[in-house]
PDB file of N, CA and C in Angstrom:
ATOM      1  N   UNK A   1       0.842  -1.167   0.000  1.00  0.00           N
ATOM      2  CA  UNK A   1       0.000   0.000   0.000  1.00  0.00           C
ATOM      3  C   UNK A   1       0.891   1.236   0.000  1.00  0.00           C
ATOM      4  N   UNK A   2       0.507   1.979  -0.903  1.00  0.00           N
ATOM      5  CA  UNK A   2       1.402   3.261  -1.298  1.00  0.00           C
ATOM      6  C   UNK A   2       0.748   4.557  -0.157  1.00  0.00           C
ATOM      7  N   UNK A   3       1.559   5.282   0.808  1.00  0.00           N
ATOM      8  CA  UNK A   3       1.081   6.019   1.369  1.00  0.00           C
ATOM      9  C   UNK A   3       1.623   7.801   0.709  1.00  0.00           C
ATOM     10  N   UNK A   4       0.407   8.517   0.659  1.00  0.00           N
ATOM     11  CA  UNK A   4       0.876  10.026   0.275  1.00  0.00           C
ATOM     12  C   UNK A   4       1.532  10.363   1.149  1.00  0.00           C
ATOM     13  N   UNK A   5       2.707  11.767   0.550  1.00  0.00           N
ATOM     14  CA  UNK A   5       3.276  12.128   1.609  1.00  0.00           C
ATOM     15  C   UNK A   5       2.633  13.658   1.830  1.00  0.00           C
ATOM     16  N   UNK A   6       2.666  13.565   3.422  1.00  0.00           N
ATOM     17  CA  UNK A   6       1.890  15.337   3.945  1.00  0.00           C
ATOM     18  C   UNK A   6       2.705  15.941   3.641  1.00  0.00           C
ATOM     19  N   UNK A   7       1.681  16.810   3.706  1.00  0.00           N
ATOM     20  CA  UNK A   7       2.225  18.609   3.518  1.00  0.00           C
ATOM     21  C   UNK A   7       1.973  18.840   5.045  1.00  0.00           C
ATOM     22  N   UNK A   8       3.276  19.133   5.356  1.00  0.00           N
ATOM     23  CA  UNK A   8       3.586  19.981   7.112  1.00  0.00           C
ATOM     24  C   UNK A   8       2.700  20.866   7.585  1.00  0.00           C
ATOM     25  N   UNK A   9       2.611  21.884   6.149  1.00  0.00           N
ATOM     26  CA  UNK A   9       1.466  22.764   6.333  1.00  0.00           C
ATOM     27  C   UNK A   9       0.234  22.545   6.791  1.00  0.00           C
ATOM     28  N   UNK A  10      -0.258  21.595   5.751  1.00  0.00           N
ATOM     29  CA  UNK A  10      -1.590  21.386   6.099  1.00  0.00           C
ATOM     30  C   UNK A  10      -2.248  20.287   6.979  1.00  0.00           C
ATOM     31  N   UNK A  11      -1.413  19.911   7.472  1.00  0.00           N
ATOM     32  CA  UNK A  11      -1.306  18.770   8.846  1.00  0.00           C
ATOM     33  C   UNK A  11      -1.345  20.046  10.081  1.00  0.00           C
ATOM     34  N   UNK A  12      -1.039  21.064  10.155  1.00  0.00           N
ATOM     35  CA  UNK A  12      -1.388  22.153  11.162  1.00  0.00           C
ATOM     36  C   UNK A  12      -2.529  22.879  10.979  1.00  0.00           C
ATOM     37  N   UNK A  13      -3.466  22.247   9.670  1.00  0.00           N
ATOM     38  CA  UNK A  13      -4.660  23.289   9.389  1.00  0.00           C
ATOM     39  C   UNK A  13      -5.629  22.449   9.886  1.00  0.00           C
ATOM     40  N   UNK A  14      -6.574  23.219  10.459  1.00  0.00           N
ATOM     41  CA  UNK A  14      -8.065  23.091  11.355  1.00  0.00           C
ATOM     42  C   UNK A  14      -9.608  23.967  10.490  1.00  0.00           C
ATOM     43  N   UNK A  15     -10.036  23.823  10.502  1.00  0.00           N
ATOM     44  CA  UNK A  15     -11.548  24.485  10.129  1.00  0.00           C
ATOM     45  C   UNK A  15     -11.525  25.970  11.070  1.00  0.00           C
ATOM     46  N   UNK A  16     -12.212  26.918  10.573  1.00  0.00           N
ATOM     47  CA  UNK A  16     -12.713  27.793  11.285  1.00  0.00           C
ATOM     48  C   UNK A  16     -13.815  27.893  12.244  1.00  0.00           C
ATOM     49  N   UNK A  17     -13.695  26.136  12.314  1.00  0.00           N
ATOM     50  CA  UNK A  17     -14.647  26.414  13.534  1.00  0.00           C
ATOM     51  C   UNK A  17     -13.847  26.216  14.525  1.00  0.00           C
ATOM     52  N   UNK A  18     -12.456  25.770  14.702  1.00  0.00           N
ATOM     53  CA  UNK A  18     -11.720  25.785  15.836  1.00  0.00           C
ATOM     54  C   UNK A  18     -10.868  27.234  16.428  1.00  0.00           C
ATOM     55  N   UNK A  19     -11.968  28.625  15.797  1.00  0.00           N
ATOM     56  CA  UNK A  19     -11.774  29.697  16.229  1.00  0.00           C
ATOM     57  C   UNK A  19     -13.078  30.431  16.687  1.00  0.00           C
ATOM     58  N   UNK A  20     -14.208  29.258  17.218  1.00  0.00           N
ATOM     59  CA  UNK A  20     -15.315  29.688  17.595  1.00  0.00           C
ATOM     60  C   UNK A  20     -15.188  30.440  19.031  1.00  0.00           C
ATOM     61  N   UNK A  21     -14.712  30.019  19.665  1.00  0.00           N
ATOM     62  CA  UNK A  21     -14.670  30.658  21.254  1.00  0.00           C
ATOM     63  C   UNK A  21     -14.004  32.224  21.057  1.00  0.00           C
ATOM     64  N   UNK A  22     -12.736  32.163  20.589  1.00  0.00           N
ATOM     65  CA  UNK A  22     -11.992  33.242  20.046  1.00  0.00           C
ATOM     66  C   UNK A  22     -12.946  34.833  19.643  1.00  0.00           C
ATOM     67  N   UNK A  23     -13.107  34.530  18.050  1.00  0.00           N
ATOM     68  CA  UNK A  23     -14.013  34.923  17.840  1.00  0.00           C
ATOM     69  C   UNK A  23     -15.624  35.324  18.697  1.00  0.00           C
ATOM     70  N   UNK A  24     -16.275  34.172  19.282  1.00  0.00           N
ATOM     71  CA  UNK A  24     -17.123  34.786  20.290  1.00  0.00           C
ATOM     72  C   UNK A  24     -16.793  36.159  21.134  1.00  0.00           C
ATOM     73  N   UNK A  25     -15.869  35.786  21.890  1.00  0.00           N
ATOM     74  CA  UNK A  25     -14.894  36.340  22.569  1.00  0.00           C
ATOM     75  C   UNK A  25     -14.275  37.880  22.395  1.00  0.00           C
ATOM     76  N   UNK A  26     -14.285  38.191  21.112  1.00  0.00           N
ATOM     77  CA  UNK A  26     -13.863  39.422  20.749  1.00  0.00           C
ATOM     78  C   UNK A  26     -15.767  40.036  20.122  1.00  0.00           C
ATOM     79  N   UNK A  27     -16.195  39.520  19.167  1.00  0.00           N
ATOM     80  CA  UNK A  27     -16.875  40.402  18.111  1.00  0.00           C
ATOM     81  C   UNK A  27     -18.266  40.185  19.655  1.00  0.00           C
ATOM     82  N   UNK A  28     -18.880  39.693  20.390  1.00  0.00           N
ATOM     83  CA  UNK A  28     -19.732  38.865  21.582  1.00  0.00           C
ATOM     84  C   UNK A  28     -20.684  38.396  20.552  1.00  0.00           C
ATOM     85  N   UNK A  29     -20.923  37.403  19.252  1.00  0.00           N
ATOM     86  CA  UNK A  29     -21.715  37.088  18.391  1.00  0.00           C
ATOM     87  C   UNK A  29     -21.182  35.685  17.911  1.00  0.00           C
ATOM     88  N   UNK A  30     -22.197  34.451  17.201  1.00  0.00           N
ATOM     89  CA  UNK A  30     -21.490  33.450  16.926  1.00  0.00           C
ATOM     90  C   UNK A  30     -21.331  33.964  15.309  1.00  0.00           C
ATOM     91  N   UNK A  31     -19.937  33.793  15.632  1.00  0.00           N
ATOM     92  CA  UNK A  31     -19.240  34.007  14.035  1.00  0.00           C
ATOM     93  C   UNK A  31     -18.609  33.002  13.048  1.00  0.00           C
ATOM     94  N   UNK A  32     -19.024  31.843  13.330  1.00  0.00           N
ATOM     95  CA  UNK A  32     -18.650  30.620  12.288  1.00  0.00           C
ATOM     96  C   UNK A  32     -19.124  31.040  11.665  1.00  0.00           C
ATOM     97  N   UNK A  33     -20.914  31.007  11.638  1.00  0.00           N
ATOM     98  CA  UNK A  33     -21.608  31.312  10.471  1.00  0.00           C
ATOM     99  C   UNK A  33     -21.509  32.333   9.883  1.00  0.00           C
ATOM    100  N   UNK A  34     -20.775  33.737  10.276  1.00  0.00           N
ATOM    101  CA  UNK A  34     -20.917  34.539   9.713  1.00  0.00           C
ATOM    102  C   UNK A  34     -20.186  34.518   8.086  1.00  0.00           C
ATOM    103  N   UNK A  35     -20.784  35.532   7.135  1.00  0.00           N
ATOM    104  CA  UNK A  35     -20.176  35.256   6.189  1.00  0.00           C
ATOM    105  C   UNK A  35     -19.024  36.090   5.322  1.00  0.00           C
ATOM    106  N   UNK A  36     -18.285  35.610   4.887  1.00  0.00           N
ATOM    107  CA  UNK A  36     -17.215  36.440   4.596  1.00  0.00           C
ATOM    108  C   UNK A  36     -16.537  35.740   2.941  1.00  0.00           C
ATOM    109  N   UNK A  37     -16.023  37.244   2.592  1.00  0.00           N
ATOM    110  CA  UNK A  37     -15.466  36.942   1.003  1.00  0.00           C
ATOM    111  C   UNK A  37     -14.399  37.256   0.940  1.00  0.00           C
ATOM    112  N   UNK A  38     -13.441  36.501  -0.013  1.00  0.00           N
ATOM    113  CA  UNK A  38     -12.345  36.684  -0.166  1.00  0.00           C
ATOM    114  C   UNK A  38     -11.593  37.594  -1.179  1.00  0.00           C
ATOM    115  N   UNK A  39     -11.048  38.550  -0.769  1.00  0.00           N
ATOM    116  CA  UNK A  39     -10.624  39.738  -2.102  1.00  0.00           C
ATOM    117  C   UNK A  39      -9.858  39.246  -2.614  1.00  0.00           C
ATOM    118  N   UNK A  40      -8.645  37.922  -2.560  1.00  0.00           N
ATOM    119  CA  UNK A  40      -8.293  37.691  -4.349  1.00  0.00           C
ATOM    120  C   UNK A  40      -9.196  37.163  -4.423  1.00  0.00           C
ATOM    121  N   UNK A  41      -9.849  36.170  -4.736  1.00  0.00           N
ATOM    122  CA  UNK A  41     -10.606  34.968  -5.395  1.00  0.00           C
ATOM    123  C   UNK A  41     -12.492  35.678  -5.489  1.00  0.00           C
ATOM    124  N   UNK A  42     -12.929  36.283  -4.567  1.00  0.00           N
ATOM    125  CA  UNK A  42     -14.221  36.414  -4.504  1.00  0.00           C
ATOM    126  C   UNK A  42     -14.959  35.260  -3.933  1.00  0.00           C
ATOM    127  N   UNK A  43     -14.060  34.380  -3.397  1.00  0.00           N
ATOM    128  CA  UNK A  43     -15.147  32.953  -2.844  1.00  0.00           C
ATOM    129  C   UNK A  43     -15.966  34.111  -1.899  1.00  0.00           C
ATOM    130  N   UNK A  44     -17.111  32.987  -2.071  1.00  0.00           N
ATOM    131  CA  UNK A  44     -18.027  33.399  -0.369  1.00  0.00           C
ATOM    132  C   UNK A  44     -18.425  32.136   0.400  1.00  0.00           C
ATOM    133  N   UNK A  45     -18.499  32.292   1.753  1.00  0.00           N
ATOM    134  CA  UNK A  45     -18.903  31.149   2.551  1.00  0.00           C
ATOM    135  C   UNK A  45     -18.848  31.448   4.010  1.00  0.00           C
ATOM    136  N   UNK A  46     -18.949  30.570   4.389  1.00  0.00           N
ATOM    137  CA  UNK A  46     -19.085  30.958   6.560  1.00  0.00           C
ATOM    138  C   UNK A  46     -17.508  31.583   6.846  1.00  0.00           C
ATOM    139  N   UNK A  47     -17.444  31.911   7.770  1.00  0.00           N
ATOM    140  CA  UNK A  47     -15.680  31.565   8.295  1.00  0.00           C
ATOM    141  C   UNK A  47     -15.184  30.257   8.657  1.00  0.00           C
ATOM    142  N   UNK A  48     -16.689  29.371   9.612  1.00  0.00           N
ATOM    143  CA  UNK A  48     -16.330  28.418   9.994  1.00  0.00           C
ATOM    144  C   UNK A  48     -15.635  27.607   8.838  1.00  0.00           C
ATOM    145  N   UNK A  49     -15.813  27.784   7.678  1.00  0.00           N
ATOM    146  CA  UNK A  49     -15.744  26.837   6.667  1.00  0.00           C
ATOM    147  C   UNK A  49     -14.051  27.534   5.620  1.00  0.00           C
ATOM    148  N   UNK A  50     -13.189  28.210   6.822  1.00  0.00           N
ATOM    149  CA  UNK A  50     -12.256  28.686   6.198  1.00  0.00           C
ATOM    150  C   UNK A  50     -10.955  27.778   7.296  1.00  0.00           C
ATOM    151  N   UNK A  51      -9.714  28.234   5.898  1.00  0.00           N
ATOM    152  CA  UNK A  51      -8.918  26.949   7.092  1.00  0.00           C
ATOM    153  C   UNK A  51      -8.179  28.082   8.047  1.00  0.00           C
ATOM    154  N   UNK A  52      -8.071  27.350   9.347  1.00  0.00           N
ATOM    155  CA  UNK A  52      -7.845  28.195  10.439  1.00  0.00           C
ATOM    156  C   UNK A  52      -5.824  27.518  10.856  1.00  0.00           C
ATOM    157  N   UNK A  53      -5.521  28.015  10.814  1.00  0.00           N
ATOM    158  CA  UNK A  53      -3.849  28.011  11.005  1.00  0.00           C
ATOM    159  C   UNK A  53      -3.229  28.552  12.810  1.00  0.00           C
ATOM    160  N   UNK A  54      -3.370  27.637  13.898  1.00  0.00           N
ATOM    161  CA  UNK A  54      -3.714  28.267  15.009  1.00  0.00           C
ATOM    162  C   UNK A  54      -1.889  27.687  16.119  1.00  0.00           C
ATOM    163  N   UNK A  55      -1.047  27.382  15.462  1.00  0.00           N
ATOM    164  CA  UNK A  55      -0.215  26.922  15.813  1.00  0.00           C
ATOM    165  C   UNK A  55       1.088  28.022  15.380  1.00  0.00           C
ATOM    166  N   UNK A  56       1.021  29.443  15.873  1.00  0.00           N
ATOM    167  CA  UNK A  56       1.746  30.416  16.048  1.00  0.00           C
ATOM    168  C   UNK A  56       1.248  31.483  16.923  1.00  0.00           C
ATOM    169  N   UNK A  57       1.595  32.382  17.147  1.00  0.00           N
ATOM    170  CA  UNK A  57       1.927  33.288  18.308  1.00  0.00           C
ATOM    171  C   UNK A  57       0.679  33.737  18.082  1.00  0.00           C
ATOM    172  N   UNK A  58       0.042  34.180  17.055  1.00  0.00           N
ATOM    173  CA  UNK A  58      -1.536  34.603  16.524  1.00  0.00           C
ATOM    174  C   UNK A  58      -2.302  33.502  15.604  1.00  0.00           C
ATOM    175  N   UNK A  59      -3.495  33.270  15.246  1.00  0.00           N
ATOM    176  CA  UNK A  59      -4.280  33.021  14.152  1.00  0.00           C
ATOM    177  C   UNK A  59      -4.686  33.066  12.690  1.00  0.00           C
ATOM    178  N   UNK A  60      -4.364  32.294  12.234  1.00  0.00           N
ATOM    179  CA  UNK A  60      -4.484  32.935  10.814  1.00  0.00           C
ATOM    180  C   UNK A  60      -5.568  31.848   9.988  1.00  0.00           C
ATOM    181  N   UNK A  61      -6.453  32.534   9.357  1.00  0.00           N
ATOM    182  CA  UNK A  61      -7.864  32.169   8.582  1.00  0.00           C
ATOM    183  C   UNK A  61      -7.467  32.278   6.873  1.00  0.00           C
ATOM    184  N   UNK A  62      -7.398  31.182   6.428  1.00  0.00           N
ATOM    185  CA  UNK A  62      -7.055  31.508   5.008  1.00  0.00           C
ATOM    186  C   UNK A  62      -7.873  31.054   3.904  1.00  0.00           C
ATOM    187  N   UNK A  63      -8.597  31.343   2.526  1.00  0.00           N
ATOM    188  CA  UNK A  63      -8.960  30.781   1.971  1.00  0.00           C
ATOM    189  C   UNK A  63      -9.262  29.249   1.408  1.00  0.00           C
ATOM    190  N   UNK A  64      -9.760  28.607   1.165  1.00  0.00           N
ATOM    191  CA  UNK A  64      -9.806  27.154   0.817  1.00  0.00           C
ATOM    192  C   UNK A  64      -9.868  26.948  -0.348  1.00  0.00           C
ATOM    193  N   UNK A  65     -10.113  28.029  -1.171  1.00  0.00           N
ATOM    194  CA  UNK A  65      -9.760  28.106  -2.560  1.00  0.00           C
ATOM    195  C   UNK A  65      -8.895  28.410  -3.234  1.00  0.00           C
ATOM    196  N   UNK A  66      -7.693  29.403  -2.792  1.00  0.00           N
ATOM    197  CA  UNK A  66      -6.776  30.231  -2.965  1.00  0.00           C
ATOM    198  C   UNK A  66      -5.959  30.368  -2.300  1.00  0.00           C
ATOM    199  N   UNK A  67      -6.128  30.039  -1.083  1.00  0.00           N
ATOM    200  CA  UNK A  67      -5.314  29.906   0.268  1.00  0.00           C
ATOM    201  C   UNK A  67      -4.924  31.444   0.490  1.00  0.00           C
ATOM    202  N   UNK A  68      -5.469  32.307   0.295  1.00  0.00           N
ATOM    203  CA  UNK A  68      -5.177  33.756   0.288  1.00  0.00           C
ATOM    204  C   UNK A  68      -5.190  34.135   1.903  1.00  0.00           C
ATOM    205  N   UNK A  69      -4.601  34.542   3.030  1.00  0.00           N
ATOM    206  CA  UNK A  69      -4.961  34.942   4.778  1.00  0.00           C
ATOM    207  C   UNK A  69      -5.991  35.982   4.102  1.00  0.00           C
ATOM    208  N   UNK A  70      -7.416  35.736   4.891  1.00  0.00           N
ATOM    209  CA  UNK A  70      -8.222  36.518   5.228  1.00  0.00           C
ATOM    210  C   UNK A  70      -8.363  37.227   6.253  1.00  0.00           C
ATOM    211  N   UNK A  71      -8.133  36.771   7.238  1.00  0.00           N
ATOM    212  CA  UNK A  71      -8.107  37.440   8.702  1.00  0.00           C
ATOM    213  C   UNK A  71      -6.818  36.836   9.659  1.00  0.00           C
ATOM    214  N   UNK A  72      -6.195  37.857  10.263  1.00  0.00           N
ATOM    215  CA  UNK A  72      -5.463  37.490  11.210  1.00  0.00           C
ATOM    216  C   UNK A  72      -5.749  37.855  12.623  1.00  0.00           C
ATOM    217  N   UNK A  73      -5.610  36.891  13.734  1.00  0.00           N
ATOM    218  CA  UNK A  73      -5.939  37.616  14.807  1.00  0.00           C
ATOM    219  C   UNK A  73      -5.126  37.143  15.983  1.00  0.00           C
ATOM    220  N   UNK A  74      -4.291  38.379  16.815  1.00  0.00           N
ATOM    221  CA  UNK A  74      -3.373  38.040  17.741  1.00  0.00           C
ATOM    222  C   UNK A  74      -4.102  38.455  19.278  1.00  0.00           C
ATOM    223  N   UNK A  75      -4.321  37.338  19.984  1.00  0.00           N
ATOM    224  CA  UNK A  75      -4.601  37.743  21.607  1.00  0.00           C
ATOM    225  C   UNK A  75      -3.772  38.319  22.794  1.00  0.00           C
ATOM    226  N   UNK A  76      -3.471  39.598  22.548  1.00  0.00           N
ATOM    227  CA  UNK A  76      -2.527  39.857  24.009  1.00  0.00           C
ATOM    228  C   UNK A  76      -2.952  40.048  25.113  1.00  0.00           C
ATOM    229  N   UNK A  77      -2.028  40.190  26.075  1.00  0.00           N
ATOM    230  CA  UNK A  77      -2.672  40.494  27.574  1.00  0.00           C
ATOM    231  C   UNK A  77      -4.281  41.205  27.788  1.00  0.00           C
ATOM    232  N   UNK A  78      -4.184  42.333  26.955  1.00  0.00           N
ATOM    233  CA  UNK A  78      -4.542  43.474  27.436  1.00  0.00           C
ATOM    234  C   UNK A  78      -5.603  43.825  25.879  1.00  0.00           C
ATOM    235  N   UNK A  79      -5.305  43.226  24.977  1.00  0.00           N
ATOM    236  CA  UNK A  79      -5.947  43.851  23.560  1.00  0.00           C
ATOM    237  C   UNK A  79      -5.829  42.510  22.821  1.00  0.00           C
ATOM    238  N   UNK A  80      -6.871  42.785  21.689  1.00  0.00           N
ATOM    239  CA  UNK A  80      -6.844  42.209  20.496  1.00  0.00           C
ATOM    240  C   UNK A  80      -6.084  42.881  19.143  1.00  0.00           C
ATOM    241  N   UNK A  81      -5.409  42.159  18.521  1.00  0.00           N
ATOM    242  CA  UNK A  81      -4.724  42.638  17.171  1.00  0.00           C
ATOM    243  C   UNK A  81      -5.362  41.613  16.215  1.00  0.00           C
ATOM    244  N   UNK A  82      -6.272  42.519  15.212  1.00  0.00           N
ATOM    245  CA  UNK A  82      -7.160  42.150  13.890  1.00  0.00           C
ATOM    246  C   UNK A  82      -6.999  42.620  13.137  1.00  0.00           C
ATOM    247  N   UNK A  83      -6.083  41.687  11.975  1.00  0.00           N
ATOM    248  CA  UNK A  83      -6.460  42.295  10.417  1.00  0.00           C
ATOM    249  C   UNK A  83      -6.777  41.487   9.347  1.00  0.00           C
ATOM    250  N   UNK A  84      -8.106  42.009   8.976  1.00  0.00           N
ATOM    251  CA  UNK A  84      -8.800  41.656   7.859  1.00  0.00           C
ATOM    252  C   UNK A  84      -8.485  42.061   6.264  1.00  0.00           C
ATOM    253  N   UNK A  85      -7.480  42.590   6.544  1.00  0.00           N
ATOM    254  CA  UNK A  85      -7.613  43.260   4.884  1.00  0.00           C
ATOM    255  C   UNK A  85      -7.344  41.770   3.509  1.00  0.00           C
ATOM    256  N   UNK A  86      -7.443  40.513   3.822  1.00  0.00           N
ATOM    257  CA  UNK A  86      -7.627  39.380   2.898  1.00  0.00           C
ATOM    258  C   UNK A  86      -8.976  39.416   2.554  1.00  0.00           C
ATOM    259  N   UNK A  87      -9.896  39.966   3.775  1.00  0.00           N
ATOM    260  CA  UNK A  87     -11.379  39.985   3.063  1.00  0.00           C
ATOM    261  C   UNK A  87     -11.816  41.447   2.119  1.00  0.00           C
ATOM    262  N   UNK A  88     -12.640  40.769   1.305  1.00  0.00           N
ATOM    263  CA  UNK A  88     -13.507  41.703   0.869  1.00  0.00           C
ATOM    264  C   UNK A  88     -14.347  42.446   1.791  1.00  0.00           C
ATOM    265  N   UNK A  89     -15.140  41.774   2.262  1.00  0.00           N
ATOM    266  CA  UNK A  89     -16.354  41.810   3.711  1.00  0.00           C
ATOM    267  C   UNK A  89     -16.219  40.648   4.066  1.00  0.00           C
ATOM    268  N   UNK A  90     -16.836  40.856   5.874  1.00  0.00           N
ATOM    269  CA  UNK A  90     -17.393  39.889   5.808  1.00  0.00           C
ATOM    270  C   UNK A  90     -19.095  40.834   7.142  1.00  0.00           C
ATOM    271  N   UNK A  91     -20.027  39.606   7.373  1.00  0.00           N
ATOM    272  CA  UNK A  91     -20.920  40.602   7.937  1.00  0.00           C
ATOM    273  C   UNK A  91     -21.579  39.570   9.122  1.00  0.00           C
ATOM    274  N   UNK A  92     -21.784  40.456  10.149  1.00  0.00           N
ATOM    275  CA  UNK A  92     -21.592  40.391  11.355  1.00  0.00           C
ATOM    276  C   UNK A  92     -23.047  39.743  11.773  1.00  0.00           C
ATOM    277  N   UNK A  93     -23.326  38.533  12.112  1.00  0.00           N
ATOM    278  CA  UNK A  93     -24.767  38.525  12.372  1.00  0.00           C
ATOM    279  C   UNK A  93     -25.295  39.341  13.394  1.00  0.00           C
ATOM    280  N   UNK A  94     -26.548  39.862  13.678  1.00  0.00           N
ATOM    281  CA  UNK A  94     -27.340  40.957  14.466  1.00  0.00           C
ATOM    282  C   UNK A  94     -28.162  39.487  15.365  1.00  0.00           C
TER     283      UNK A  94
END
């Protein structure tokens, strides 16, 4: 039996739903579902459904089509550090 060989990378990638608490946590809303687009590619879809990269000092959410970072997000003591500029939008459920 012939086994593939991994990609390092993507053996550290998780779903965006393993940034549900996080997310809660900062925006106070459930934001898996929320939806968000990607400015290279134009995909649209949940966040939950974006790959989440959570094995460095911050977070990183990247396309599944393009692999483009959509959102980055770092937790410090005292503040949150967020940048979105990979998205087009994305919108906040009410």
């Amino acid at each position: 039996m012939e086994t593939q060989p991994t990609d390092p990378v993507l053996a550290m990638m998780l779903d965006g739903n393993a940034l549900a608490g996080t997310l809660q946590e900062i925006f106070s809303v459930e934001m898996t579902t929320a939806d968000i687009q990607c400015a290279a590619c134009g995909r649209r879809g949940e966040m939950g459904s974006l790959w989440a990269f959570t094995q460095a000092p911050g977070v990183v959410l990247r396309c599944p089509t393009c692999h483009n970072i959509l959102l980055r997000i770092v937790v410090a003591p005292d503040r949150y550090y967020i940048e979105a500029r990979g998205a087009a939008h994305f919108c906040i459920p009410r």
